[in-house]
Protein backbone atom coordinates (compact mmCIF):
# COMPACT_ATOMS: atom_id res chain seq x y z
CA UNK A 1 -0.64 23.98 -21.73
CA UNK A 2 0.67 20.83 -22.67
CA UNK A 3 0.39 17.87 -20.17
CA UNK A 4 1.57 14.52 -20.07
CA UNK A 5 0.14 11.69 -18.51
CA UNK A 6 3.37 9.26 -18.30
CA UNK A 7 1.89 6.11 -16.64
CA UNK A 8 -1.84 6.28 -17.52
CA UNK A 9 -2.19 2.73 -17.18
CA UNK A 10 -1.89 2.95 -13.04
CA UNK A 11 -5.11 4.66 -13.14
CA UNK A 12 -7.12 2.34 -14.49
CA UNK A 13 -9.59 2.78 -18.03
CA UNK A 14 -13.00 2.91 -15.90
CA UNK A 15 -11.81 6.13 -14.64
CA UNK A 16 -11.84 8.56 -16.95
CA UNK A 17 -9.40 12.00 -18.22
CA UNK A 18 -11.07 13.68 -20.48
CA UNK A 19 -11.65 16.53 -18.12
CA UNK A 20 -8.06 17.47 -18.37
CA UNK A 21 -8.45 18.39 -22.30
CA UNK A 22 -9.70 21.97 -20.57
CA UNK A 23 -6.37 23.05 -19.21
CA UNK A 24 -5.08 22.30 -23.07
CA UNK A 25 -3.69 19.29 -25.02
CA UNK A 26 -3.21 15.75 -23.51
CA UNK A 27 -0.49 13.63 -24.28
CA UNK A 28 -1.25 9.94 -23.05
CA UNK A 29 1.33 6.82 -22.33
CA UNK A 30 0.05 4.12 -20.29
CA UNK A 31 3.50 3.23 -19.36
CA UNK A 32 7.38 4.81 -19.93
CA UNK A 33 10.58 3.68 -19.45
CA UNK A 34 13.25 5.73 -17.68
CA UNK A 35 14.97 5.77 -20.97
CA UNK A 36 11.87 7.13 -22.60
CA UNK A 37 11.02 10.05 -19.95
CA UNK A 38 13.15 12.94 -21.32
CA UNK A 39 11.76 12.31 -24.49
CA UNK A 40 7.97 11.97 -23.74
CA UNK A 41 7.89 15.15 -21.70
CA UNK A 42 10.18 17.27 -23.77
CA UNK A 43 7.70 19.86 -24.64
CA UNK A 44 5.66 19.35 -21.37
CA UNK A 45 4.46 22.21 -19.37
CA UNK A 46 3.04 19.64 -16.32
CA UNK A 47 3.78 15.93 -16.01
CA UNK A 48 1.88 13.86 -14.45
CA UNK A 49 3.15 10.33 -12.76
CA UNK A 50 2.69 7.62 -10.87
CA UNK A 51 5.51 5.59 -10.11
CA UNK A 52 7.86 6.57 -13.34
CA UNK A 53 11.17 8.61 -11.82
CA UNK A 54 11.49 12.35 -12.57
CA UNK A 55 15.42 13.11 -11.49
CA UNK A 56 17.86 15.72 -12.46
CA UNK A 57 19.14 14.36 -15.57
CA UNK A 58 15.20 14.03 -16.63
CA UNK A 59 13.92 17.98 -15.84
CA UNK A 60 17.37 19.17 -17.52
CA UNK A 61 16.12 17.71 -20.66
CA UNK A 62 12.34 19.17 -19.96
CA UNK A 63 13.16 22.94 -20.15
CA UNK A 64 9.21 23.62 -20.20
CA UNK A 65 8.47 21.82 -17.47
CA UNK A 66 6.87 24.08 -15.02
CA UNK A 67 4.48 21.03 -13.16
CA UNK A 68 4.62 17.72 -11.79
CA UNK A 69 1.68 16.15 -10.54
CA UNK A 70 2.50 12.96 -8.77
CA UNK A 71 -0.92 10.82 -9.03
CA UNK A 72 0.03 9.26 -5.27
CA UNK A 73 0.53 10.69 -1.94
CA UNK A 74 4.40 9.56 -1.93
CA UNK A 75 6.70 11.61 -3.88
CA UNK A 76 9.96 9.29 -3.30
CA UNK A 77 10.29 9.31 -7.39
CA UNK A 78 10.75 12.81 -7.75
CA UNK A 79 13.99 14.93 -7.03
CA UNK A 80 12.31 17.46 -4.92
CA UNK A 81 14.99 19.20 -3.80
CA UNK A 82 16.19 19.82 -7.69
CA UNK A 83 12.48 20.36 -8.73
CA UNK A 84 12.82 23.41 -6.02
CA UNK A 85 16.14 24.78 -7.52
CA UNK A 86 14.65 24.80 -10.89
CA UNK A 87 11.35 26.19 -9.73
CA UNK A 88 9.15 23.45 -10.64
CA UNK A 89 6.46 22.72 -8.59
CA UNK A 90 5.62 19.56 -7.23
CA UNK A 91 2.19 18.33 -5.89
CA UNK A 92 0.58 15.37 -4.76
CA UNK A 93 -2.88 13.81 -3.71
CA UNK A 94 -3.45 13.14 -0.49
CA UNK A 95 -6.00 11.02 1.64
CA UNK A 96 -7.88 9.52 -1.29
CA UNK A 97 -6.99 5.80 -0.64
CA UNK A 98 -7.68 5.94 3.22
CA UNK A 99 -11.48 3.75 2.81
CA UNK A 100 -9.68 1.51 0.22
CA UNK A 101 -7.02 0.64 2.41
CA UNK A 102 -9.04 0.04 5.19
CA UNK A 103 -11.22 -1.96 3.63
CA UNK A 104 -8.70 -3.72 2.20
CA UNK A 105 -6.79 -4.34 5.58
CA UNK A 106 -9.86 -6.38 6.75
CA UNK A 107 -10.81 -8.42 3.48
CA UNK A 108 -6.97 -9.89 3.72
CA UNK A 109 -7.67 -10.07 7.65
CA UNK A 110 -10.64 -12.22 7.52
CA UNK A 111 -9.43 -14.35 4.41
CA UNK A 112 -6.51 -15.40 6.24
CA UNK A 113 -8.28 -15.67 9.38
CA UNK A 114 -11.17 -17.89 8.42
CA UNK A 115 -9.02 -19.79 6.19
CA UNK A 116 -11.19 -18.90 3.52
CA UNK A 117 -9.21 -20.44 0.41
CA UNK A 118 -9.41 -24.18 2.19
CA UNK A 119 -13.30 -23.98 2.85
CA UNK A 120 -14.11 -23.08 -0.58
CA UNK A 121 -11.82 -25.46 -2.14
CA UNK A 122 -13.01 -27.73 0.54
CA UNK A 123 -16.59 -27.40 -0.90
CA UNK A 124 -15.88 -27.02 -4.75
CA UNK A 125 -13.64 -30.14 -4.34
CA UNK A 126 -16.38 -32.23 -3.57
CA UNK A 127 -15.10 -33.22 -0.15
CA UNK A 128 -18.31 -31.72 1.80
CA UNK A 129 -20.71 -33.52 0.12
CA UNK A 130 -18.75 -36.99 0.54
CA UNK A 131 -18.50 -35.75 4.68
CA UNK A 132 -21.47 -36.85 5.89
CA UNK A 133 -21.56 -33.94 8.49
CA UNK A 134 -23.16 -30.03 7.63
CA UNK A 135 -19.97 -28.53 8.24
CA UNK A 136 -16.15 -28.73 8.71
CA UNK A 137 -13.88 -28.18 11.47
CA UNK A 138 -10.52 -29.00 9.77
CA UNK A 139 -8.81 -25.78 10.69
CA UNK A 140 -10.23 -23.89 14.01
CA UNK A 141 -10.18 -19.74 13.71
CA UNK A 142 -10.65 -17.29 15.47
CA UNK A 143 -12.82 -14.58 16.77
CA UNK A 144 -11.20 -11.04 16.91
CA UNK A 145 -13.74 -9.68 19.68
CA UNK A 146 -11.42 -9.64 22.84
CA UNK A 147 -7.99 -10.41 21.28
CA UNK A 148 -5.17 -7.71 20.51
CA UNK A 149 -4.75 -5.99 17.52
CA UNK A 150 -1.08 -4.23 17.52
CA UNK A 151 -0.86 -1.57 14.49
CA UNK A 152 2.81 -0.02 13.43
CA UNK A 153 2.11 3.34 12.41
CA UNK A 154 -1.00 5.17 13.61
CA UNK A 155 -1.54 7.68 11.21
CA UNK A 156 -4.49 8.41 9.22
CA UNK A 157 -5.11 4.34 7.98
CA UNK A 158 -3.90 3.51 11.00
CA UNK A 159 -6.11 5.21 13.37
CA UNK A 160 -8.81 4.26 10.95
CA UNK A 161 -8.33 1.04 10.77
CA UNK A 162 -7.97 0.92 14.77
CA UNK A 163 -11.59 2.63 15.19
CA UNK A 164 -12.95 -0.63 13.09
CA UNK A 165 -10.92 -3.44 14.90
CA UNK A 166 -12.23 -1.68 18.46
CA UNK A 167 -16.09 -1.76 17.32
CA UNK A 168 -15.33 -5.07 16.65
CA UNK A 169 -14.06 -5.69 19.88
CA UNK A 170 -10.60 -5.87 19.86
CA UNK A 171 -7.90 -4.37 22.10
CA UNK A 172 -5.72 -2.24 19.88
CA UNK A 173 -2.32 -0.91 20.51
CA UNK A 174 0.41 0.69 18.81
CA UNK A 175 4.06 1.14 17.78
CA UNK A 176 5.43 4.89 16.88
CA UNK A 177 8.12 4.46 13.77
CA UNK A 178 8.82 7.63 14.45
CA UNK A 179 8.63 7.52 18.13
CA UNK A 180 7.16 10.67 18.33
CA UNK A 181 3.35 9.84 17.76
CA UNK A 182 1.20 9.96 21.28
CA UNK A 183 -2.23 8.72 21.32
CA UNK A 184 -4.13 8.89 24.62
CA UNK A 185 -7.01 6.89 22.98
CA UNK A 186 -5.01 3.44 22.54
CA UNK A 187 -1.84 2.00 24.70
CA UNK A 188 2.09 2.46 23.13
CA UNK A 189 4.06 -0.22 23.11
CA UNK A 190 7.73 -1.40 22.43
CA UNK A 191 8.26 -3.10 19.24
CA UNK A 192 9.03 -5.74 21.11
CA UNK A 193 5.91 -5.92 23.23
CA UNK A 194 3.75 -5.61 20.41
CA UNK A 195 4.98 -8.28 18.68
CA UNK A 196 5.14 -10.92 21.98
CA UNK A 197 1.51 -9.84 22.58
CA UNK A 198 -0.72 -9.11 19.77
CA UNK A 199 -2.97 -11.61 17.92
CA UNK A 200 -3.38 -9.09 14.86
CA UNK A 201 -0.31 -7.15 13.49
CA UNK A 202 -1.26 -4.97 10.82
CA UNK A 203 1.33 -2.17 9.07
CA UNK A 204 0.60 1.43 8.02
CA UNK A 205 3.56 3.00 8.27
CA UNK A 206 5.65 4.63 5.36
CA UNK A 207 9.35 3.41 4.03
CA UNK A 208 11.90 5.23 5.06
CA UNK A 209 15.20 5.05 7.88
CA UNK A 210 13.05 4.32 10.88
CA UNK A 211 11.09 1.62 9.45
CA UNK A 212 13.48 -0.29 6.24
CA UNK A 213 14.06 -3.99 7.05
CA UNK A 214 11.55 -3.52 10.87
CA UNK A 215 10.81 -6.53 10.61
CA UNK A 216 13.51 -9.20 10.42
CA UNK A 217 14.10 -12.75 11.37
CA UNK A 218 14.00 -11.94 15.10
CA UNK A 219 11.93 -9.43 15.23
CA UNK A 220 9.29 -11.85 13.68
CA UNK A 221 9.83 -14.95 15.24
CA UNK A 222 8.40 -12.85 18.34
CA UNK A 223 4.67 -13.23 16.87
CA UNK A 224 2.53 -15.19 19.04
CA UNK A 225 1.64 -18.93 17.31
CA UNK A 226 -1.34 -18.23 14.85
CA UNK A 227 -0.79 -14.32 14.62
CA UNK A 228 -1.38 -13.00 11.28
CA UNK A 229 0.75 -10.40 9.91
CA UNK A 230 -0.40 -8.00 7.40
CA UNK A 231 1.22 -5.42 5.59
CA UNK A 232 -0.71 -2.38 3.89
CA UNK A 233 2.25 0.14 4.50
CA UNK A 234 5.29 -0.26 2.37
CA UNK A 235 7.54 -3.15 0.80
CA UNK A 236 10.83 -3.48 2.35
CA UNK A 237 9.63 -2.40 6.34
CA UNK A 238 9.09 -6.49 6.60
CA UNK A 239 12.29 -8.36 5.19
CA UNK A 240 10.88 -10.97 3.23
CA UNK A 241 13.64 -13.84 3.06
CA UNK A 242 13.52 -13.45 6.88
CA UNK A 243 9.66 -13.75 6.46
CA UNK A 244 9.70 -16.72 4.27
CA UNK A 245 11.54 -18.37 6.85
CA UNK A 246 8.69 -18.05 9.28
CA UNK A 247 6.30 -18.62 7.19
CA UNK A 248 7.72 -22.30 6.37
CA UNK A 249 7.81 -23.10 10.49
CA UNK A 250 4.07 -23.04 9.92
CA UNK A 251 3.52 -20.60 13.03
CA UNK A 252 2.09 -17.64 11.28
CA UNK A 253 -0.45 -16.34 8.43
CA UNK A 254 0.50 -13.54 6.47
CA UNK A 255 -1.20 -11.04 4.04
CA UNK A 256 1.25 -8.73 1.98
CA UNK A 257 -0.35 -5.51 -0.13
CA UNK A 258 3.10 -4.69 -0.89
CA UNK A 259 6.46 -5.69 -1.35
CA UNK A 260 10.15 -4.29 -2.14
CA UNK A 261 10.12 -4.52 -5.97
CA UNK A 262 6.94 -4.46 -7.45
CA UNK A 263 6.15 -6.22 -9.56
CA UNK A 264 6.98 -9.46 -7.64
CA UNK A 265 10.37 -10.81 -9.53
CA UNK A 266 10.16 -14.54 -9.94
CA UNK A 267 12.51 -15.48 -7.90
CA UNK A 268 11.09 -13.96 -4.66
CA UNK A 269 11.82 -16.11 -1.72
CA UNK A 270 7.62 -15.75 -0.46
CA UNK A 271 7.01 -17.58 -3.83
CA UNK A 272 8.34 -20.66 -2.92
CA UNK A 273 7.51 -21.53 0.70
CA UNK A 274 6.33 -24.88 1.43
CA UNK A 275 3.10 -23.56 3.69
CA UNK A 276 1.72 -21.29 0.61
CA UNK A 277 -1.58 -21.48 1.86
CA UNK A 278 -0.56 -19.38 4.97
CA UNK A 279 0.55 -16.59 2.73
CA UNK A 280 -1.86 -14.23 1.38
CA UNK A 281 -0.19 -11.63 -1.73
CA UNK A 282 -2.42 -9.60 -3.52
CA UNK A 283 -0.62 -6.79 -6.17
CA UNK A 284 -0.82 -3.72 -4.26
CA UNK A 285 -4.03 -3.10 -4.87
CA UNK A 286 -5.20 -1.90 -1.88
CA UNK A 287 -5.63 1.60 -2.87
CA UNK A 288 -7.32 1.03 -6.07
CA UNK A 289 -11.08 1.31 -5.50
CA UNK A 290 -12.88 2.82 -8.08
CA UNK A 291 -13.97 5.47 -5.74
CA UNK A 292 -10.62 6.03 -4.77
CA UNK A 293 -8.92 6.27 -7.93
CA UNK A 294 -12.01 8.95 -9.02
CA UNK A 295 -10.89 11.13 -5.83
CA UNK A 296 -7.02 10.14 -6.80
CA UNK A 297 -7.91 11.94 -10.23
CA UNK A 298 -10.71 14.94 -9.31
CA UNK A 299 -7.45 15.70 -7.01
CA UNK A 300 -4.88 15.58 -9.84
CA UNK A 301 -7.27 18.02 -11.59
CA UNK A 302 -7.72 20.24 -8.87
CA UNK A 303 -3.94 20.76 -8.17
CA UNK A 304 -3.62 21.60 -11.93
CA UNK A 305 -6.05 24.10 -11.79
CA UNK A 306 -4.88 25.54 -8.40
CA UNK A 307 -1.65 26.04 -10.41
CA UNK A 308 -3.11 27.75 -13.47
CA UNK A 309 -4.73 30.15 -11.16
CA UNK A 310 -1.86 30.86 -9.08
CA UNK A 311 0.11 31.91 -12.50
CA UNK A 312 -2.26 33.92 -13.68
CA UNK A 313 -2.09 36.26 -10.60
């Protein structure tokens, strides 16, 4: 078998491949260009991706092709329903970013909340020790014991992330995308109602017709004064001119995992708001744990050998 990793780069060096040398020969890019795919996976029996796009035009060049791994849980870059008329299978990894996710949610929570950027600067600038006074109460927070957490799309992060904020106290609610999801452990709300009434708004929902462009001017000038919005579902559910427009009324804090083209592009509205210090962007790295991108990989493995076996009965 011949396999090609096609973005090996989104994995991450510390994690390692070599385990994949058993199934046969391993061809490595860190990165490809659309315009490169054809070629790089040519004489590929499985491919193995990330985020690079596997169409029709790209397995009608790769007549070996008989695999493609996709080294995420979304499969949005591959034709699926081509990959099935040609017979190629297609498999993903699922549920190996839920603890890095999580744990992400809450680092971007508590940043924002505590204003953590200010104090340390506050400190490191020298300002403290000119104060007089042991401590600082420039900007007030919050606790989150006995406020409302609202989360838009209780699915597996979701409901995890919900089981934290209520052992820390917190009321949690929820808002179905789909408006099929019933949970008889935490109240359902409108849209609408969650927004008015939570202090917390986090997202964990996917991309798709239900939830593109959710969030829009009106929808979030509904947030409460001092609500922080976070989003650890998918670029493009919040609009982000509409949020950058909020964000420079100084009402709301923000935290943003994700956004609609990653990488950010330079002129992205979010970059230039005048209250930057109540926007929090990391590069959507909330999955990438090292522990998470191990399981991301022992999975990638496992659905390549699940396949070997499968063709040999």
């Amino acid at each position: 078998m011949k396999i090609v990793f096609l973005d090996r780069a989104t994995l991450g060096e510390d994690v390692s491949i070599e385990a994949f040398m058993d199934f046969g020969e391993v061809i490595v890019y860190d990165n490809t260009e659309y315009s490169d795919v054809a070629e790089h996976i040519k004489d590929a029996e499985i491919a193995v991706t990330n985020k690079v796009v596997i169409d029709k035009a790209v397995m009608d060049e790769a007549e070996k092709l008989e695999l493609i791994c996709v080294a995420a849980t979304g499969m949005n870059n591959i034709d699926l329903e081509y990959a099935k008329k040609k017979g190629i299978e297609v498999k993903n990894v699922k549920g190996y970013s839920t603890d890095s996710v999580v744990q992400h949610t809450f680092s971007m929570l508590f940043y924002l909340l505590e204003r953590l950027r200010y104090y340390d600067m506050y400190v490191k600038s020298g300002a403290w020790s000119k104060s007089g006074i042991f401590t600082c109460l420039d900007i007030p927070f919050f606790e989150i014991k006995g406020k409302r957490w609202g989360i838009i799309g209780l699915g597996t992060i979701g409901k995890e992330v919900a089981k934290i904020a209520k052992s820390f106290g917190s009321e949690v609610v929820y808002y179905s995308t789909s408006g099929k999801n019933e949970n008889n452990e935490y109240e359902r709300l409108s849209l609408e109602e969650l927004l008015k009434t939570s202090d917390i708004v986090s997202i964990h929902a996917p991309l798709n017709e239900d939830t593109r462009n959710l969030l829009d001017f009106n929808e979030l000038s509904l947030l409460k004064e001092g609500a922080v919005l976070l989003n650890l579902g998918r670029g493009g559910i919040v609009n982000e001119e509409a949020l950058s427009k909020v964000l420079d009324e100084g009402k709301i804090v923000a935290g943003l995992d994700v956004l609609e083209k990653e990488p950010i592009e330079e002129d992205n509205p979010l970059l230039h708001i005048s209250h930057s210090d109540n926007l929090l962007i990391t590069p959507h790295i909330a999955w990438t744990s090292v522990e998470a991108r191990r399981k991301l990989v022992k999975g990638i493995y496992d659905n390549i050998k699940e396949f070997l076996e499968n063709k040999e009965v």
